[in-house]
C-alpha atoms as a PDB file:
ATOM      1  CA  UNK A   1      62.765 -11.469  -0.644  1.00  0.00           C
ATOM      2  CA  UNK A   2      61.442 -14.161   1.184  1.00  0.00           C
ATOM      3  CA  UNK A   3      60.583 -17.745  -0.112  1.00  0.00           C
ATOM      4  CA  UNK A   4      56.636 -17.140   0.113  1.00  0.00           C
ATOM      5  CA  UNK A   5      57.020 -14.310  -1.618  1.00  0.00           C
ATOM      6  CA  UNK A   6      58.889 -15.868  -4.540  1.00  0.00           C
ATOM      7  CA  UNK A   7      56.437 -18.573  -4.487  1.00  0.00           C
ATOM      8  CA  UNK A   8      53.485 -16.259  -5.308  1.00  0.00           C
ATOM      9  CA  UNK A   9      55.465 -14.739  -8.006  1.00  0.00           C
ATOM     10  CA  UNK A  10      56.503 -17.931  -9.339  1.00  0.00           C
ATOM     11  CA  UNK A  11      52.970 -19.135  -9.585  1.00  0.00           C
ATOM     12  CA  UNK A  12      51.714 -15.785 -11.819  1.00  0.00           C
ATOM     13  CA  UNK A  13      54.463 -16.504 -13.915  1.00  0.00           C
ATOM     14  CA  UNK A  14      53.871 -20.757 -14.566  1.00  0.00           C
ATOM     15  CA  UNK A  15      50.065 -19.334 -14.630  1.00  0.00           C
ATOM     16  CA  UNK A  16      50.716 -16.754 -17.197  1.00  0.00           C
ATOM     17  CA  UNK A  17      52.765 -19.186 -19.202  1.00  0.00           C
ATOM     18  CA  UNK A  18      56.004 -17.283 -18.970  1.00  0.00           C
ATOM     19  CA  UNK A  19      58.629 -16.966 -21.636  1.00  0.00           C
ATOM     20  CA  UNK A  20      60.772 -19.950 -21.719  1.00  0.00           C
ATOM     21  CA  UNK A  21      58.294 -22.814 -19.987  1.00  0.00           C
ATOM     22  CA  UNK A  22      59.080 -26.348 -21.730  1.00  0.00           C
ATOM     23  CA  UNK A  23      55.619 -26.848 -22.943  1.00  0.00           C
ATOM     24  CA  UNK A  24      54.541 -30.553 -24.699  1.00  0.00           C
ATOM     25  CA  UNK A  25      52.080 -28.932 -27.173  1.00  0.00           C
ATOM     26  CA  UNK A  26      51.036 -25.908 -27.778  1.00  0.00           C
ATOM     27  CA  UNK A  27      46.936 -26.056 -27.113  1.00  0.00           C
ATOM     28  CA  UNK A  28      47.387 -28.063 -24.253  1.00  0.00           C
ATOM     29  CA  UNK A  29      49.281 -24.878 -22.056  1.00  0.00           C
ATOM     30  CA  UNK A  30      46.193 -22.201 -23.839  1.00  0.00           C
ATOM     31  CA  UNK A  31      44.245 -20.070 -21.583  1.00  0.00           C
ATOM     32  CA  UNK A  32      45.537 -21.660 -18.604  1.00  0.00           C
ATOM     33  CA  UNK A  33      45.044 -18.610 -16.465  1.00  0.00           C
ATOM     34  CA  UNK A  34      41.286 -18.277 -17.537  1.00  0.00           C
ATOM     35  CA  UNK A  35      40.875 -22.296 -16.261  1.00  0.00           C
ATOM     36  CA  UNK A  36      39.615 -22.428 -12.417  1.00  0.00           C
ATOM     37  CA  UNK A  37      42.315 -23.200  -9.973  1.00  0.00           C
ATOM     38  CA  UNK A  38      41.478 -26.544  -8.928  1.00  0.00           C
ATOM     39  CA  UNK A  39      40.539 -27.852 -12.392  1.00  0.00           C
ATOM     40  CA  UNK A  40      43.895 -26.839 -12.992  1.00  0.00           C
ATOM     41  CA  UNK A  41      45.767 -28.424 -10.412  1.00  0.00           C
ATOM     42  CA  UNK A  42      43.760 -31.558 -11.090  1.00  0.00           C
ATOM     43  CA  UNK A  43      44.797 -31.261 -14.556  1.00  0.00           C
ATOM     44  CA  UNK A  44      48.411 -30.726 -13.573  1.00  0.00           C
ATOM     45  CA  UNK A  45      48.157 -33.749 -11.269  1.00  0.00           C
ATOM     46  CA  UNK A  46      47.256 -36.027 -14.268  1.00  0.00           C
ATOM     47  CA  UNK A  47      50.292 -34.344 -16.509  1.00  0.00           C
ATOM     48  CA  UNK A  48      52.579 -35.185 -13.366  1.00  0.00           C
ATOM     49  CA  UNK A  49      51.643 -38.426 -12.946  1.00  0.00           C
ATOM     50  CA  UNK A  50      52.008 -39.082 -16.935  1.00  0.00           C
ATOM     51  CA  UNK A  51      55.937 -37.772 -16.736  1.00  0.00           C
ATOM     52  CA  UNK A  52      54.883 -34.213 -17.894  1.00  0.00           C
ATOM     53  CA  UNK A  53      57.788 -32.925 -15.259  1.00  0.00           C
ATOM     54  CA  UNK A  54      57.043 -28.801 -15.770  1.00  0.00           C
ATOM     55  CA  UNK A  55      53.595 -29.611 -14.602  1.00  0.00           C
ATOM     56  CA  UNK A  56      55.027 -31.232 -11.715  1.00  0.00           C
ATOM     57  CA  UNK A  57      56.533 -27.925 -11.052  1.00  0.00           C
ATOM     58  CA  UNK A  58      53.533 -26.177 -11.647  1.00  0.00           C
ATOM     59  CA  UNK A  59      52.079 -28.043  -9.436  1.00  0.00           C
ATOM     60  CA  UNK A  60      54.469 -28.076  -6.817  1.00  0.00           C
ATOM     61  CA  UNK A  61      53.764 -23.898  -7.096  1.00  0.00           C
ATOM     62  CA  UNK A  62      50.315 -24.468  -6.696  1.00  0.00           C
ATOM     63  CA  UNK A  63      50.708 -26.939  -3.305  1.00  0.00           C
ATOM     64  CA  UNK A  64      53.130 -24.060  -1.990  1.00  0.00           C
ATOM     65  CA  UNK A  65      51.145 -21.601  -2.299  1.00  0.00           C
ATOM     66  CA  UNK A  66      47.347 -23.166  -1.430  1.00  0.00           C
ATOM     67  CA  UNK A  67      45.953 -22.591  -4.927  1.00  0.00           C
ATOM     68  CA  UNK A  68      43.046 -24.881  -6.171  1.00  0.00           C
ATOM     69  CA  UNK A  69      44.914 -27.296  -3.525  1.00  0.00           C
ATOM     70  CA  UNK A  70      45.074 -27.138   0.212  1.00  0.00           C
ATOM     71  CA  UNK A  71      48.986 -25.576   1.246  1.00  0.00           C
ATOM     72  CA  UNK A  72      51.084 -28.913   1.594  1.00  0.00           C
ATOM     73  CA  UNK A  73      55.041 -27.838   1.969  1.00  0.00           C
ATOM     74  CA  UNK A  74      55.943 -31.213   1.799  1.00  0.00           C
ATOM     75  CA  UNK A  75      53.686 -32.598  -0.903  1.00  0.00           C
ATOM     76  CA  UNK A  76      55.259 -29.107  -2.881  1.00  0.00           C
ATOM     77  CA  UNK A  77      58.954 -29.913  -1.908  1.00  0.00           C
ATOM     78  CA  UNK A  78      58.340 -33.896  -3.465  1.00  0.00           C
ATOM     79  CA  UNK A  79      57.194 -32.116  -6.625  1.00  0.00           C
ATOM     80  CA  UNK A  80      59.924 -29.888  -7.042  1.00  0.00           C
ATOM     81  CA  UNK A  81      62.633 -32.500  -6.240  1.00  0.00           C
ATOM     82  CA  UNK A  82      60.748 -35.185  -8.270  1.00  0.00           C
ATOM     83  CA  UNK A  83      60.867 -32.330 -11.345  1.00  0.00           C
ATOM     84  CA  UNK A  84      64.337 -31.260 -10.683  1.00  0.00           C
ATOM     85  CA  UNK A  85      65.438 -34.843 -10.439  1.00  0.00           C
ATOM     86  CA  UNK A  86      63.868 -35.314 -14.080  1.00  0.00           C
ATOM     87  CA  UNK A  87      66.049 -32.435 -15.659  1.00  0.00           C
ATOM     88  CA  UNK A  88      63.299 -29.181 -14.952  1.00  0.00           C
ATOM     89  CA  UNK A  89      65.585 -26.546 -14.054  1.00  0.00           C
ATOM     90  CA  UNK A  90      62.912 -23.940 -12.452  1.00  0.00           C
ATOM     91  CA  UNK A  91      61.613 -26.948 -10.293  1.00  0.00           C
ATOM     92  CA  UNK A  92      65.597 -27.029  -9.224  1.00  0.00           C
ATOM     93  CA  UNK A  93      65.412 -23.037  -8.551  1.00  0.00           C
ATOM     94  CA  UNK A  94      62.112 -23.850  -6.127  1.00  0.00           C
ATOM     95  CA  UNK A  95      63.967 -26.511  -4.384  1.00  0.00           C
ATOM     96  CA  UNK A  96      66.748 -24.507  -3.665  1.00  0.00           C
ATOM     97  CA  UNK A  97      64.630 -22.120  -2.263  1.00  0.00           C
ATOM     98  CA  UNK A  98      62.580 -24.690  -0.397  1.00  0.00           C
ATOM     99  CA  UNK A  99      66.194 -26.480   1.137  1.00  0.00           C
ATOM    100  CA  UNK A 100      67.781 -22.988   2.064  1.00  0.00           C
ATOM    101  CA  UNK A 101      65.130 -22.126   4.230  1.00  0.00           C
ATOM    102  CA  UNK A 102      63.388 -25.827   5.034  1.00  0.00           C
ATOM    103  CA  UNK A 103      60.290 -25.726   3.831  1.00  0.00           C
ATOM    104  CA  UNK A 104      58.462 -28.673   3.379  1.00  0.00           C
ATOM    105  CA  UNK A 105      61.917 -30.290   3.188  1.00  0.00           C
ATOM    106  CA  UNK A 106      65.033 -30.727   5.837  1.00  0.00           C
ATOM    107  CA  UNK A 107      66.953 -27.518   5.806  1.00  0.00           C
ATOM    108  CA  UNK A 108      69.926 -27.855   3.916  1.00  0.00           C
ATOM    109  CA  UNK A 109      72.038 -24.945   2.906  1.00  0.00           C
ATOM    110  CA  UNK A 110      74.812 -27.156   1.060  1.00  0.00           C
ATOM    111  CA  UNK A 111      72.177 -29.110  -0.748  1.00  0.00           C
ATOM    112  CA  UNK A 112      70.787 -25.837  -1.721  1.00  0.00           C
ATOM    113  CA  UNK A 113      74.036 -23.952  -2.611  1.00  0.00           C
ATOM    114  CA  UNK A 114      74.450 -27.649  -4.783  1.00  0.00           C
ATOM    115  CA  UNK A 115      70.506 -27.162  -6.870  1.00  0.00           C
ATOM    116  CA  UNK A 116      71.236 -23.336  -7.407  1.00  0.00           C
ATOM    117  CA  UNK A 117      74.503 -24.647  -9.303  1.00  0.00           C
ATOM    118  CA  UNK A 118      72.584 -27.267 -11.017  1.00  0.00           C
ATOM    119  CA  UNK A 119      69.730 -24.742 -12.081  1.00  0.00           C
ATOM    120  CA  UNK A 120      72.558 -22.153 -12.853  1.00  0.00           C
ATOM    121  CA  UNK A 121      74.408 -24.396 -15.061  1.00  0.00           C
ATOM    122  CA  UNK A 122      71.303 -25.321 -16.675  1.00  0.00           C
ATOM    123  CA  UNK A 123      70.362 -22.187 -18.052  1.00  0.00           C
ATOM    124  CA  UNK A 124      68.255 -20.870 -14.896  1.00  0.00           C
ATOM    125  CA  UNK A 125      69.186 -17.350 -14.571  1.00  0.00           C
ATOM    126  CA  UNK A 126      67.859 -16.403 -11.087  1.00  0.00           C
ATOM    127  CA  UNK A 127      69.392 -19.411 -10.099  1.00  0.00           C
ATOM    128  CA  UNK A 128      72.458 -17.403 -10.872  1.00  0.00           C
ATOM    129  CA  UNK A 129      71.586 -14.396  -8.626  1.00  0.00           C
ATOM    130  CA  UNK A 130      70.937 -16.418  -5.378  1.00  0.00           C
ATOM    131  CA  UNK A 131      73.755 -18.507  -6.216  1.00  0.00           C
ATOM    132  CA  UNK A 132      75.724 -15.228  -6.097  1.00  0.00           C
ATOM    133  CA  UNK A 133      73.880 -14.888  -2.789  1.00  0.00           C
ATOM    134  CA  UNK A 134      75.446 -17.363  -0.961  1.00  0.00           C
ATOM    135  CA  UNK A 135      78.651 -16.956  -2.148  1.00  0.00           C
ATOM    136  CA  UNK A 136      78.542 -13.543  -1.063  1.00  0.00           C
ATOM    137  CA  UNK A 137      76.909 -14.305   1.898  1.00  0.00           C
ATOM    138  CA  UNK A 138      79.101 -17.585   3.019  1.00  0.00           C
ATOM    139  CA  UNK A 139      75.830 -19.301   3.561  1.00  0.00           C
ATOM    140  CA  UNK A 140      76.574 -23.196   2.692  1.00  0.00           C
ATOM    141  CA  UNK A 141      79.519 -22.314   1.295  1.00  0.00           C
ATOM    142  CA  UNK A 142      82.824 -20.257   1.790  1.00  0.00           C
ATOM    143  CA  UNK A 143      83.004 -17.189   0.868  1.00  0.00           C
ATOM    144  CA  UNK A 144      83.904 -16.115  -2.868  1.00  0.00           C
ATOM    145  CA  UNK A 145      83.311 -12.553  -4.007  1.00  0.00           C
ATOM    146  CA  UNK A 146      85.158 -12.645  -7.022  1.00  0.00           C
ATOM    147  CA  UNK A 147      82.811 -15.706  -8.171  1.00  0.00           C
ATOM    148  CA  UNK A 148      79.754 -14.172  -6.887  1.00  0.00           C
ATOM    149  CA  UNK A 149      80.028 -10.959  -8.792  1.00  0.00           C
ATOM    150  CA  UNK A 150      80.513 -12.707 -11.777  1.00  0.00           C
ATOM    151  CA  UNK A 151      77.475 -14.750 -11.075  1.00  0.00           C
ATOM    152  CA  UNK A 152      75.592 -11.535  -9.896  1.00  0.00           C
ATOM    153  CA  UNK A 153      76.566  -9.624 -13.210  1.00  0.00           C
ATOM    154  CA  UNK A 154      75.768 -12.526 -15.792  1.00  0.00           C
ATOM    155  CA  UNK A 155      71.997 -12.698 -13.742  1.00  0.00           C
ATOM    156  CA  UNK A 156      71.589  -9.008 -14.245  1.00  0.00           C
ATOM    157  CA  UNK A 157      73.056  -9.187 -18.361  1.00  0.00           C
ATOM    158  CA  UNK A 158      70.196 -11.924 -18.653  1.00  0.00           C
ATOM    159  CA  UNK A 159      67.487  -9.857 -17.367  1.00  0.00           C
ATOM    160  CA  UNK A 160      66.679 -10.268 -13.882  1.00  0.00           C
ATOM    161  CA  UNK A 161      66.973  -6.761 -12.388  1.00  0.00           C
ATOM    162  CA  UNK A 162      67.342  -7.778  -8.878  1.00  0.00           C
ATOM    163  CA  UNK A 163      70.481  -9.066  -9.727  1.00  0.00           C
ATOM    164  CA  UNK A 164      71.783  -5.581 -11.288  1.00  0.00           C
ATOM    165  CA  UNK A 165      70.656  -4.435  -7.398  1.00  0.00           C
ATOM    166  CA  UNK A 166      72.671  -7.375  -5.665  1.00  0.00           C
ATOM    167  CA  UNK A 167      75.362  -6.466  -8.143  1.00  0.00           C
ATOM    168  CA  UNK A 168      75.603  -2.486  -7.640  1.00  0.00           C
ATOM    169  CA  UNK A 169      75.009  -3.034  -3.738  1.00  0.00           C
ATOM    170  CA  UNK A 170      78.718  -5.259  -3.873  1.00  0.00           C
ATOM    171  CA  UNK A 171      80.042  -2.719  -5.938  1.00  0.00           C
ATOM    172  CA  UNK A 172      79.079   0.068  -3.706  1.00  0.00           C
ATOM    173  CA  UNK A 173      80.787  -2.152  -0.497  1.00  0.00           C
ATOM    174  CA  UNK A 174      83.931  -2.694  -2.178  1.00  0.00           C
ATOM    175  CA  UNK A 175      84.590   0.406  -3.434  1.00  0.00           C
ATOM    176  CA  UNK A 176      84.834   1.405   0.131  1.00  0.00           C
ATOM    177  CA  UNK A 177      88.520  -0.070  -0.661  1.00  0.00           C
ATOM    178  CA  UNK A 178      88.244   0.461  -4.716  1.00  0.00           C
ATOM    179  CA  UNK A 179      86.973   4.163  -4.642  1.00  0.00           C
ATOM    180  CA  UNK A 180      87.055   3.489  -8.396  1.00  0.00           C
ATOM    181  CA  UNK A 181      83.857   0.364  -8.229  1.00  0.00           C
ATOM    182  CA  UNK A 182      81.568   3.121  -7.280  1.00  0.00           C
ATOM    183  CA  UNK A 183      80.646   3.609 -10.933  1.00  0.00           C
ATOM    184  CA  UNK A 184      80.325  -0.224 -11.401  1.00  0.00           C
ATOM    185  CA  UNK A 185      77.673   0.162  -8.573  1.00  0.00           C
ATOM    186  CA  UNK A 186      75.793   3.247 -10.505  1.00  0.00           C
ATOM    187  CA  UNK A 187      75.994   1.368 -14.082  1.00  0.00           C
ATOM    188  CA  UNK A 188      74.704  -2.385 -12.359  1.00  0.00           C
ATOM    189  CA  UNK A 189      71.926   0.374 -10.086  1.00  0.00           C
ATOM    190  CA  UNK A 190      70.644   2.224 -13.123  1.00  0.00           C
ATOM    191  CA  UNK A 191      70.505  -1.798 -15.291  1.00  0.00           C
ATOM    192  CA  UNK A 192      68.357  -2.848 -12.207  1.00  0.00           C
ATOM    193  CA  UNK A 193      66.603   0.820 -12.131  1.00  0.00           C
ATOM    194  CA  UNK A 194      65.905   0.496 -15.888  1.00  0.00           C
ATOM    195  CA  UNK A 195      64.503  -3.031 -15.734  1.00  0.00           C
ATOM    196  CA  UNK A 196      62.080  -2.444 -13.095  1.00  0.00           C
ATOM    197  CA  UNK A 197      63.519  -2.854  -9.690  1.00  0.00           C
ATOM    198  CA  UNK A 198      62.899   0.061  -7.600  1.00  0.00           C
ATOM    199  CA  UNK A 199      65.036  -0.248  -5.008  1.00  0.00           C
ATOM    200  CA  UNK A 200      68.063   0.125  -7.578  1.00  0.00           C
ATOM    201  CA  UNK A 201      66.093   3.420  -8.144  1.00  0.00           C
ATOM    202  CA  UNK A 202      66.715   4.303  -4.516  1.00  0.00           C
ATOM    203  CA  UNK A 203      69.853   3.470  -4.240  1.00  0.00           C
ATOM    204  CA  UNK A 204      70.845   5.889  -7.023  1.00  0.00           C
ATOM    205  CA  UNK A 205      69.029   8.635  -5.070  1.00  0.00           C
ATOM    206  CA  UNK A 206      70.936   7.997  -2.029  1.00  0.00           C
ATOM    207  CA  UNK A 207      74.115   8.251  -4.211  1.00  0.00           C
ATOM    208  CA  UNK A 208      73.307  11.605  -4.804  1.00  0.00           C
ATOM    209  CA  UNK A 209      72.299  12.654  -1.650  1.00  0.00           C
ATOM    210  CA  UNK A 210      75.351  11.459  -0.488  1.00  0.00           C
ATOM    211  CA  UNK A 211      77.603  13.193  -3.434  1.00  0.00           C
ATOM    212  CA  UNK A 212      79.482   9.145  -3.482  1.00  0.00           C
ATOM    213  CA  UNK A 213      80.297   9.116  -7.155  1.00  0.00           C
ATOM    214  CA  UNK A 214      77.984  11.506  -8.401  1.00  0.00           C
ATOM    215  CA  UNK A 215      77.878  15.250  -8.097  1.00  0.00           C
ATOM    216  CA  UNK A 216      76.195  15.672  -4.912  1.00  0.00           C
ATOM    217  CA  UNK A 217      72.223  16.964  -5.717  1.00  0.00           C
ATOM    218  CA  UNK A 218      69.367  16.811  -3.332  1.00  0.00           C
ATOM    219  CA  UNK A 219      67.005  18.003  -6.904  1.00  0.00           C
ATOM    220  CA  UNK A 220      68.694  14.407  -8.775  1.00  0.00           C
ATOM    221  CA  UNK A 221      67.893  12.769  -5.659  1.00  0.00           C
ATOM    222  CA  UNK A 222      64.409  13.265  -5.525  1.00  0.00           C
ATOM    223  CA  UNK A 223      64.376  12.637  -9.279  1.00  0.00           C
ATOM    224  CA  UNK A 224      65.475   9.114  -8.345  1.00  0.00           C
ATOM    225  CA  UNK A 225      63.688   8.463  -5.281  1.00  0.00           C
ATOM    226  CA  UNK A 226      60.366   9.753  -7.040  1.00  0.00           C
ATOM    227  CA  UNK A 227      60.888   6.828  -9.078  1.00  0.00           C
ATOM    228  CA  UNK A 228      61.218   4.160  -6.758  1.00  0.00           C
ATOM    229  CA  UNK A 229      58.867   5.132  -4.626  1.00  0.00           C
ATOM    230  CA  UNK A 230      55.383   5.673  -6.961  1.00  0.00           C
ATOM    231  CA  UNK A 231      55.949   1.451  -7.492  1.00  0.00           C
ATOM    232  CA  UNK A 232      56.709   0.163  -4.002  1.00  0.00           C
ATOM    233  CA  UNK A 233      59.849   1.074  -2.333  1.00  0.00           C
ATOM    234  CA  UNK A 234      59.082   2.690   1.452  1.00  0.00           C
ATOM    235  CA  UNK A 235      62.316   3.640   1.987  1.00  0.00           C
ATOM    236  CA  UNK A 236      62.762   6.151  -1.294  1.00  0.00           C
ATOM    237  CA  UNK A 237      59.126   7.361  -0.131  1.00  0.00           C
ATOM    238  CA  UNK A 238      60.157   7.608   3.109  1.00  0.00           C
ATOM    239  CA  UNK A 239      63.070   9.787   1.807  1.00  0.00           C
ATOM    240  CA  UNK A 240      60.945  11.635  -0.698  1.00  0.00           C
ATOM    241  CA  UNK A 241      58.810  12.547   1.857  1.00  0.00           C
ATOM    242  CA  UNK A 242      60.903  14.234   4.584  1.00  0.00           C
ATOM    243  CA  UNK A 243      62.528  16.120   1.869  1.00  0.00           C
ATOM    244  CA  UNK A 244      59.143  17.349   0.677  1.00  0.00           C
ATOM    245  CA  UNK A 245      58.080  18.437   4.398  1.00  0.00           C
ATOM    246  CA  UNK A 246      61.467  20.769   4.627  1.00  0.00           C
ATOM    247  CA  UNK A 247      61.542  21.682   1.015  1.00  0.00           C
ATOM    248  CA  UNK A 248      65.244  20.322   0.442  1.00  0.00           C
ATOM    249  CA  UNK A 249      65.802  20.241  -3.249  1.00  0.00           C
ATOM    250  CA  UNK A 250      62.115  20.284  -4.232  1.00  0.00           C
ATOM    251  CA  UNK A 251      59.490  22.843  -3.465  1.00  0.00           C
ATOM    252  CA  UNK A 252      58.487  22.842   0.211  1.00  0.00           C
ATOM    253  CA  UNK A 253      54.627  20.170  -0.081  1.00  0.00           C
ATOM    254  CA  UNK A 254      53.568  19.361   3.376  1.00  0.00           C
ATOM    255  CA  UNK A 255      50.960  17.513   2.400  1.00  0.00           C
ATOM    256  CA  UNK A 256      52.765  15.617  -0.199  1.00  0.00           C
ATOM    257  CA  UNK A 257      55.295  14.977   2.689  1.00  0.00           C
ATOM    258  CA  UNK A 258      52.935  13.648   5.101  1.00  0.00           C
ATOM    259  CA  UNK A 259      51.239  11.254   2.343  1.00  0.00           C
ATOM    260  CA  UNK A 260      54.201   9.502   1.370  1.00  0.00           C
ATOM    261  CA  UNK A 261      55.714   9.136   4.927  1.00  0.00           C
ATOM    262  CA  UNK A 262      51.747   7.626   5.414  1.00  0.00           C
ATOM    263  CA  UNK A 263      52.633   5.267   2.513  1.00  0.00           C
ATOM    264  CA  UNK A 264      56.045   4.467   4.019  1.00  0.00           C
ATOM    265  CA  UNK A 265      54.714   3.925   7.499  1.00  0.00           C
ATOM    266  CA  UNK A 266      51.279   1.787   6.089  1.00  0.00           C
ATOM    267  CA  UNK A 267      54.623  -0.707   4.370  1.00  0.00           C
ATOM    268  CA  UNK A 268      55.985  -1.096   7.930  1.00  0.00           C
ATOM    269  CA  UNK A 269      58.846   1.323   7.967  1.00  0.00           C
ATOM    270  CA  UNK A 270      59.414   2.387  11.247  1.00  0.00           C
ATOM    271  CA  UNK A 271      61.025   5.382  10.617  1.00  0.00           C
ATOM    272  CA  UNK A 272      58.462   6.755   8.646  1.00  0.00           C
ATOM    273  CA  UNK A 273      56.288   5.924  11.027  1.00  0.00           C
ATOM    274  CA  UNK A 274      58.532   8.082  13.930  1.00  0.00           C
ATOM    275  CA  UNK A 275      58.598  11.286  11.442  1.00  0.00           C
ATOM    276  CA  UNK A 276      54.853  11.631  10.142  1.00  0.00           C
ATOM    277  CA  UNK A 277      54.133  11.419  14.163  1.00  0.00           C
ATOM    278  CA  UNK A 278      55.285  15.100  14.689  1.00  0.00           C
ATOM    279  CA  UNK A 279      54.481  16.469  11.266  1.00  0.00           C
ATOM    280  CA  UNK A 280      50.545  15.120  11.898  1.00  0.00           C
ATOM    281  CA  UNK A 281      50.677  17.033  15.063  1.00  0.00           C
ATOM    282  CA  UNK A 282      47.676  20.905  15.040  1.00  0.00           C
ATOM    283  CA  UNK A 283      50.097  23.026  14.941  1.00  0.00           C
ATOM    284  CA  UNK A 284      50.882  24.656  18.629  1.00  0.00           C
ATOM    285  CA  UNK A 285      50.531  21.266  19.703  1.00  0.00           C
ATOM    286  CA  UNK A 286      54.317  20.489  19.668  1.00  0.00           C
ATOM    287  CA  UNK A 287      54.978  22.989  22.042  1.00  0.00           C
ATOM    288  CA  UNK A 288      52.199  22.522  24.762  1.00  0.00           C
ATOM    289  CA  UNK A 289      53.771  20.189  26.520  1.00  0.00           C
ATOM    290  CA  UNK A 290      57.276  21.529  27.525  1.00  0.00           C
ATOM    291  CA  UNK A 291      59.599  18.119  28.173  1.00  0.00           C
ATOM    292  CA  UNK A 292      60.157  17.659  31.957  1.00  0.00           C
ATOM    293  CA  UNK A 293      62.416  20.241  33.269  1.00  0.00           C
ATOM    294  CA  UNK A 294      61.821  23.195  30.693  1.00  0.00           C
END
């Protein structure tokens, strides 16, 4: 997921007053995502500049993002560092993000790898997961499997269900050499599944599909892909969608077919995109005219 991305769903959640925000007093945080945008970024400016640090963070969200304030990268990365310095753990998380991929700040994958730990440590669970990242990844640090699945499964035990993904994905690769971790992989996909990540969803589908760990079953398989496709996931639609057009493991729906490879293809899968081509095409048409030499 990329960092803009995060930053839009990090500012619904310090909007919506998410479980677990430090908050001074109670009425001073109410109906914060009734209040205009920039009467609330001018009230967050005044909390800053008192020492309130979460509404530095909030803040530092808002100038990220170009809500109620004009977008300012840099004036969002001083926030978040000024936060983090101050003890606020989620402006740490945002500052990691901000350092891993230099926005607003100088790119700095150690320094980032270094304010994941820090957030970790302090109690900031997705922290954990893209802590696990790197170390799985060798970015800003060497590589350590061992320590990032144990970073990867304590993310997804504390709730955060694209961890239970990042989790069952390493599974899945090692049990190329540990047949055995593929059911790790199905228990951390159907955690993730469970808790709202539909790609985890997917991935179980494709397990079936595939017969890797589970008893092979194209009917399972679309029971799974159905799932993570009605929220957002354009490659289990994708998927779904072909097997709908040739009626493997669910009733043959052509039209069906061609709406979710539509869906698949509108989300930029290129794929998608290739198959609903042909299976838009009057029929006749695919055979009037012959390829050069027929």
């Amino acid at each position: 997921m990329c960092v803009a991305t995060i930053f839009v769903l990090a500012l619904a959640a310090v909007l919506g007053g998410c479980r677990g925000d430090s908050r001074t007093t109670d009425d001073a945080w109410l109906g914060e995502s009734a209040i205009d945008p920039a009467a609330l970024a001018a009230r967050y400016d005044k909390q800053c500049v008192a020492g309130d640090l979460e509404a530095c963070h909030k803040l530092g969200v808002m100038y990220a993002e170009g809500t109620g304030v004009s977008p300012d990268p840099r004036r969002a990365g001083a926030l978040f560092e000024q936060a983090c310095n101050g003890g606020n753990m989620a402006a740490c998380y945002h500052l990691a993000l901000a350092l891993g991929e230099g926005i607003g700040v100088d790119r700095s994958l150690v320094r980032s790898v270094a304010t994941y730990k820090r957030a970790c440590d302090g109690g900031y669970k997705l922290a954990c997961r893209n802590l696990g990242l790197m170390l799985r990844d060798g970015r800003g640090v060497p590589v350590d499997l061992p320590r990032a699945e144990q970073l990867l499964d304590k993310a997804c035990r504390s709730g955060v269900p694209l961890a239970c993904t990042n989790a069952g994905d390493l599974d899945a690769a090692l049990a190329k050499q540990q047949p055995a971790r593929i059911k790790q992989a199905i228990a951390h996909y159907k955690q993730g599944c469970d808790a709202g990540d539909s790609t985890a969803c997917r991935q179980i589908g494709l397990l079936y599909l595939e017969g890797r760990g589970l008893s092979k079953s194209a009917s399972a398989a679309a029971l799974w892909l159905e799932r993570a496709c009605l929220p957002d996931d354009p490659v289990a639609c994708r998927v779904l969608g072909a097997m709908l057009l040739a009626g493997t493991g669910v009733p043959r729906d052509v039209e069906r077919g061609k709406q979710l490879l539509a869906r698949a293809c509108d989300a930029k899968d290129a794929e998608a995109c290739r198959l609903l081509a042909p299976a838009n095409e009057p029929p006749g048409d695919a055979g009037s005219n012959p390829p050069d030499g027929g």
